[in-house]
C-alpha atoms as a PDB file:
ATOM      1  CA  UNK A   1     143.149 181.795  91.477  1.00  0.00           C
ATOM      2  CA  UNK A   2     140.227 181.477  89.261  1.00  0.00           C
ATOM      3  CA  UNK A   3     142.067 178.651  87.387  1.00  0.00           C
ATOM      4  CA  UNK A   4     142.656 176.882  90.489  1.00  0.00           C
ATOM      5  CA  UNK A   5     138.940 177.579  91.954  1.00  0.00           C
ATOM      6  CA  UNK A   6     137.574 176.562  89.036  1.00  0.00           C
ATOM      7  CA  UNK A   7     139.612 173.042  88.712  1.00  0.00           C
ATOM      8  CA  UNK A   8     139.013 172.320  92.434  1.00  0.00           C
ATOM      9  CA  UNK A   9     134.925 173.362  91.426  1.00  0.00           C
ATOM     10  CA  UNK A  10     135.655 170.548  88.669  1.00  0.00           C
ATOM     11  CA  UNK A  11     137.306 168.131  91.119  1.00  0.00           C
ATOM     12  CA  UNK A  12     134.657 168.913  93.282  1.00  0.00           C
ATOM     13  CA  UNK A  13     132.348 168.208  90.274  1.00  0.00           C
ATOM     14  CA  UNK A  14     133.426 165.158  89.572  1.00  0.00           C
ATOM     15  CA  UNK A  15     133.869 163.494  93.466  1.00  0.00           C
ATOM     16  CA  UNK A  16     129.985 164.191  93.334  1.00  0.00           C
ATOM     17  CA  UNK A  17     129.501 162.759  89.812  1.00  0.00           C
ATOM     18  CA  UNK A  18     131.329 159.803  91.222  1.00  0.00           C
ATOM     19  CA  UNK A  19     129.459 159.543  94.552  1.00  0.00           C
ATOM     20  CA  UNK A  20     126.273 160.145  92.880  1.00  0.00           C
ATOM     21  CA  UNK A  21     127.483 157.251  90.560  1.00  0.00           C
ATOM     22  CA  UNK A  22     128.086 155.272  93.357  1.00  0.00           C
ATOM     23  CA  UNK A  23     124.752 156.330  94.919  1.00  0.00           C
ATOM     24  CA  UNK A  24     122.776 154.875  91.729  1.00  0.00           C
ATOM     25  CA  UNK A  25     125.060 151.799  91.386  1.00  0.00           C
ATOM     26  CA  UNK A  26     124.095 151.062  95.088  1.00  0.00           C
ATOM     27  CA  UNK A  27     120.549 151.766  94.821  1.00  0.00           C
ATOM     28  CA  UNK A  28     120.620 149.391  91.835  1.00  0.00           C
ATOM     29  CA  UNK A  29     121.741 146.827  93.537  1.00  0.00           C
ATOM     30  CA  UNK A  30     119.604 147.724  96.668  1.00  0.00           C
ATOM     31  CA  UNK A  31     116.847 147.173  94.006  1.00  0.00           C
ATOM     32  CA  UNK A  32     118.090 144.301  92.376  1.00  0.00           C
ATOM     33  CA  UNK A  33     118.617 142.484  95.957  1.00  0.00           C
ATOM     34  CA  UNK A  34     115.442 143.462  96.364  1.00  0.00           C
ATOM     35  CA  UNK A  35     114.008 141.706  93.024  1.00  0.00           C
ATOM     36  CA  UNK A  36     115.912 139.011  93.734  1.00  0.00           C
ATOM     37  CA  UNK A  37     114.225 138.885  97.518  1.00  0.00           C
ATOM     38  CA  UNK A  38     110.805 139.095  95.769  1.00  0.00           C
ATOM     39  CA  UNK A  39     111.422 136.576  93.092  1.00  0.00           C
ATOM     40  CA  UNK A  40     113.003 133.975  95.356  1.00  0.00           C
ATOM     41  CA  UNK A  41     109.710 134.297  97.473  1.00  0.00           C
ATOM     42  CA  UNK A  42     107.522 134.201  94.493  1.00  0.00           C
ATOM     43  CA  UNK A  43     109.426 131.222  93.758  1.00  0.00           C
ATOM     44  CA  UNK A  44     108.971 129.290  96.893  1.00  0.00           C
ATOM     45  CA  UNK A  45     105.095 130.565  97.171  1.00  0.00           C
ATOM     46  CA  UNK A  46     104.474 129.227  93.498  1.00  0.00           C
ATOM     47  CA  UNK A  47     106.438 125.768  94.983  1.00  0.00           C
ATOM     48  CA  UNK A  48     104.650 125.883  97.888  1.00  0.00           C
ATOM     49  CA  UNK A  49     101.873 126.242  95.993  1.00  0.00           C
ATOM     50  CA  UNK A  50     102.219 123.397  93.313  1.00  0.00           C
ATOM     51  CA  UNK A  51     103.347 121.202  96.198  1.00  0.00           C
ATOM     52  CA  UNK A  52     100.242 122.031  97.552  1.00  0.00           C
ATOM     53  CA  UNK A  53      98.656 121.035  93.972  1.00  0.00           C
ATOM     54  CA  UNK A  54     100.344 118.149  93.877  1.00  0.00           C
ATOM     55  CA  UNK A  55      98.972 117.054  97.577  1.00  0.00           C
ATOM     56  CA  UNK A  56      95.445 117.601  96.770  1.00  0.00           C
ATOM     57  CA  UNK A  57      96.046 115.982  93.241  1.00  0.00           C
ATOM     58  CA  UNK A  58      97.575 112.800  95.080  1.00  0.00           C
ATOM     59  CA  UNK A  59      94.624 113.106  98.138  1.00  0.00           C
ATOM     60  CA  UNK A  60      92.194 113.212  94.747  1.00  0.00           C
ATOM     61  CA  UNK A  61      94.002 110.388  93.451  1.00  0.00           C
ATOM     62  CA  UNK A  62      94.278 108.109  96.653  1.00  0.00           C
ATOM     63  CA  UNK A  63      90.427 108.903  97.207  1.00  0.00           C
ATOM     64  CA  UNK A  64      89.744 107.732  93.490  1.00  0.00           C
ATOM     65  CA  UNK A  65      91.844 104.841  94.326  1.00  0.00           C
ATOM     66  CA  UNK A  66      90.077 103.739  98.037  1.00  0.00           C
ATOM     67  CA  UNK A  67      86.601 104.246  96.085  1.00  0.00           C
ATOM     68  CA  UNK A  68      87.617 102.060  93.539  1.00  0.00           C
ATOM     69  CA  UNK A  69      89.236  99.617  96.022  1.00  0.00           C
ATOM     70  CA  UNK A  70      86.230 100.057  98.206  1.00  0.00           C
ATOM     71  CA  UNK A  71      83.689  99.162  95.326  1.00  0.00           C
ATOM     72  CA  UNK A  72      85.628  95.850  94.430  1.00  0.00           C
ATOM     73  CA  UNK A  73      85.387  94.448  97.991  1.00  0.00           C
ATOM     74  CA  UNK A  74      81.702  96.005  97.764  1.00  0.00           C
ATOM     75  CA  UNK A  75      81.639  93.398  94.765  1.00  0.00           C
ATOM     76  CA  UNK A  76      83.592  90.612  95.972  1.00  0.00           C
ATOM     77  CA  UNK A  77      81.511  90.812  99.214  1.00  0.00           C
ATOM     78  CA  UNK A  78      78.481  90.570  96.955  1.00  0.00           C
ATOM     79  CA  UNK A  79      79.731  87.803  95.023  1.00  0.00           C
ATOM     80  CA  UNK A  80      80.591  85.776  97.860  1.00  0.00           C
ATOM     81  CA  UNK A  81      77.126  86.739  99.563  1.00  0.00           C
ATOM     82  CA  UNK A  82      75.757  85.298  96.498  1.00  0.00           C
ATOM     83  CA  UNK A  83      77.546  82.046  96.676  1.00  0.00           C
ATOM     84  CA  UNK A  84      77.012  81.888 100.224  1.00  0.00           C
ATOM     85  CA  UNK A  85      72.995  82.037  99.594  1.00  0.00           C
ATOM     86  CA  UNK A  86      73.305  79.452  96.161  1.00  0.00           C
ATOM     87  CA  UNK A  87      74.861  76.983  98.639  1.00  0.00           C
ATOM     88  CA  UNK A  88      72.154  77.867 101.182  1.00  0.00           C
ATOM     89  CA  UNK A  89      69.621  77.034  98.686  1.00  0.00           C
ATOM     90  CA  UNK A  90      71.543  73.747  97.397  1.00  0.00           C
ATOM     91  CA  UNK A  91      71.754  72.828 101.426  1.00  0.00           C
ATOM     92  CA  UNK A  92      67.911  73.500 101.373  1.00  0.00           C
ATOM     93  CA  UNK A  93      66.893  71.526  98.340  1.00  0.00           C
ATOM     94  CA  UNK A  94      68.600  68.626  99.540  1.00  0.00           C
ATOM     95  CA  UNK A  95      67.258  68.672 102.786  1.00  0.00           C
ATOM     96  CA  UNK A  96      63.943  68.774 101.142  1.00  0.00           C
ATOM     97  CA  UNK A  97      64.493  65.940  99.136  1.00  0.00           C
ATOM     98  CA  UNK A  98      65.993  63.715 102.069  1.00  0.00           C
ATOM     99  CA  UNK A  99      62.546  64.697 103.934  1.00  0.00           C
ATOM    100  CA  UNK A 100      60.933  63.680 100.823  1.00  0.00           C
ATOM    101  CA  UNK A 101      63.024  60.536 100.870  1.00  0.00           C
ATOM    102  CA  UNK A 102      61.971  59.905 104.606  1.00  0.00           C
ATOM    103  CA  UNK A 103      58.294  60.502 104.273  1.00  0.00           C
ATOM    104  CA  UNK A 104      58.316  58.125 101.165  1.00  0.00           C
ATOM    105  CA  UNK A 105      60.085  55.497 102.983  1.00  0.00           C
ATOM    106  CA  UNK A 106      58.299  55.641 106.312  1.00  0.00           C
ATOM    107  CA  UNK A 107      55.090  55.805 103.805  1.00  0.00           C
ATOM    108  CA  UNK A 108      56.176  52.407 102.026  1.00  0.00           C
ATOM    109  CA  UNK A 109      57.277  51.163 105.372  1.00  0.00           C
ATOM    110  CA  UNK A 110      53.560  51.505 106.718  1.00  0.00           C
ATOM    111  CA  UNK A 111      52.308  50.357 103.404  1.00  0.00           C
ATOM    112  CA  UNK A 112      54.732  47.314 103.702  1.00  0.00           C
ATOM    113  CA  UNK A 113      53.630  46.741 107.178  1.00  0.00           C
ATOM    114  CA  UNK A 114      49.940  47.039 106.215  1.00  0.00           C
ATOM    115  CA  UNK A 115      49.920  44.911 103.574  1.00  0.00           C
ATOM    116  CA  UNK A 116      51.640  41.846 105.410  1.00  0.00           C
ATOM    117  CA  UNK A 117      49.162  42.609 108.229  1.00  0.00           C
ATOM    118  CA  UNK A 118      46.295  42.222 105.404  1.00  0.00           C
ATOM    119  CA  UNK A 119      47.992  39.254 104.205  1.00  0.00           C
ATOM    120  CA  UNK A 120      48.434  37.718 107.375  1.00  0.00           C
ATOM    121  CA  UNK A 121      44.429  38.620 108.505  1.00  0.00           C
ATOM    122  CA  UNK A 122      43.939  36.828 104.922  1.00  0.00           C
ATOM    123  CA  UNK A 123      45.513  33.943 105.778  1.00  0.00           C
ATOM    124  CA  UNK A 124      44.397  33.967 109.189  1.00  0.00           C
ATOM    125  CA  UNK A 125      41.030  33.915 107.472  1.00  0.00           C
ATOM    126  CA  UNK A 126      41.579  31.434 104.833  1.00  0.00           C
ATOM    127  CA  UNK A 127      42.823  29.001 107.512  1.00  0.00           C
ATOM    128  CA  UNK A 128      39.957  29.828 109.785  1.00  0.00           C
ATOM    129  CA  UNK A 129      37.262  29.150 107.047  1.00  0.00           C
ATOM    130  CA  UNK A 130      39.894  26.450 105.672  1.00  0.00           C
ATOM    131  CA  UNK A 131      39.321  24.404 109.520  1.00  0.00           C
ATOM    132  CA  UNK A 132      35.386  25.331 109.102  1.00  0.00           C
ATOM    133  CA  UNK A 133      35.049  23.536 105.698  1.00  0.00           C
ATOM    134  CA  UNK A 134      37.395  20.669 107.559  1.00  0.00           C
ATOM    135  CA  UNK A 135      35.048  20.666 110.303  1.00  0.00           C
ATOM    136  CA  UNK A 136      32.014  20.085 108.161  1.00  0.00           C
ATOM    137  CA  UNK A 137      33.625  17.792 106.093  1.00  0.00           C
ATOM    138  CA  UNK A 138      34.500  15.733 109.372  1.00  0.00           C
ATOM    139  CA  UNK A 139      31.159  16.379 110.515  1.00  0.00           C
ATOM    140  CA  UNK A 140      29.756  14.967 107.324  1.00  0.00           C
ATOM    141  CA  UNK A 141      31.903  12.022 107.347  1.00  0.00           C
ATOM    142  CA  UNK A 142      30.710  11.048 110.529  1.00  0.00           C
ATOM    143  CA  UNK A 143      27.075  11.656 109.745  1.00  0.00           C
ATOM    144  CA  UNK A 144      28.254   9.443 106.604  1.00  0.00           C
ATOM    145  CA  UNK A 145      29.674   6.816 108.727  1.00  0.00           C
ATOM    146  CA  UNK A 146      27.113   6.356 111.434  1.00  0.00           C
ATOM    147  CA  UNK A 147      24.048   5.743 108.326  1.00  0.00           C
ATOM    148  CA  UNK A 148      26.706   3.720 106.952  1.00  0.00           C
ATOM    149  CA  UNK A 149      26.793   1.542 110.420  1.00  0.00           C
ATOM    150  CA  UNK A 150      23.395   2.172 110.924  1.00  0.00           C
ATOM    151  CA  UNK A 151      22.369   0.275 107.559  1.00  0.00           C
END
């Protein structure tokens, strides 16, 4: 009886080694499942996260890029402002000169008028004092002609 206590006390021994093995082989993998949980939501958090990176890194670099783009119209804007005012002031100079042209042409138009009105008063003149030297010419003549009848 002893014999046969003592190898169901082993059996018994044993069926509890072997659950108790099972036990620890379950817990393992309760704990490994449990690693794995935790790493494959480290995993997506540290994704998460450099997808996150990555969006501010491509928000830094589209900013970058819209200040750069933003500058070179700033420039080109500029640029053509400039031209814009350079053919302003080309528009302005000639006007300036075509005034210039004006005023000297009316100028040599009044000149030209005054001088043919001087020359016209001077021969107005001339002919006047031209018909008063006639006159007294005639006048002499005459005088001359009725001493020379008179004698």
């Amino acid at each position: 009886d002893e014999r046969a206590a003592a190898e169901a006390f082993g059996v018994v021994m044993c069926f509890a080694a072997i659950m108790a093995e099972e036990a620890r082989l379950r817990a393992e993998e309760q704990e490994a499942s449990a690693k794995a949980v935790k790493d494959t939501e480290e995993a997506a958090e540290a994704a998460h996260k450099a997808k996150e990176e990555k969006a501010e890194e491509s928000a830094v670099i589209r900013a970058e890029e819209d200040r750069l783009k933003a500058e070179a119209d700033e420039r080109a804007a500029a640029e053509a402002f400039g031209v814009v005012m350079c053919f302003a002031a080309i528009m302005a100079e000639e006007a300036r000169l075509r005034a210039e042209e004006q005023e000297a042409s009316a100028k040599a138009v009044k000149d030209t008028e005054e001088a043919a009105e001087a020359a016209h008063k001077a021969k107005e003149e001339k002919a006047e004092e031209s018909a008063v030297i006639r006159a007294e010419e005639d006048r002499l003549k005459a005088e001359a002609d009725e001493r020379a009848a008179a004698e």
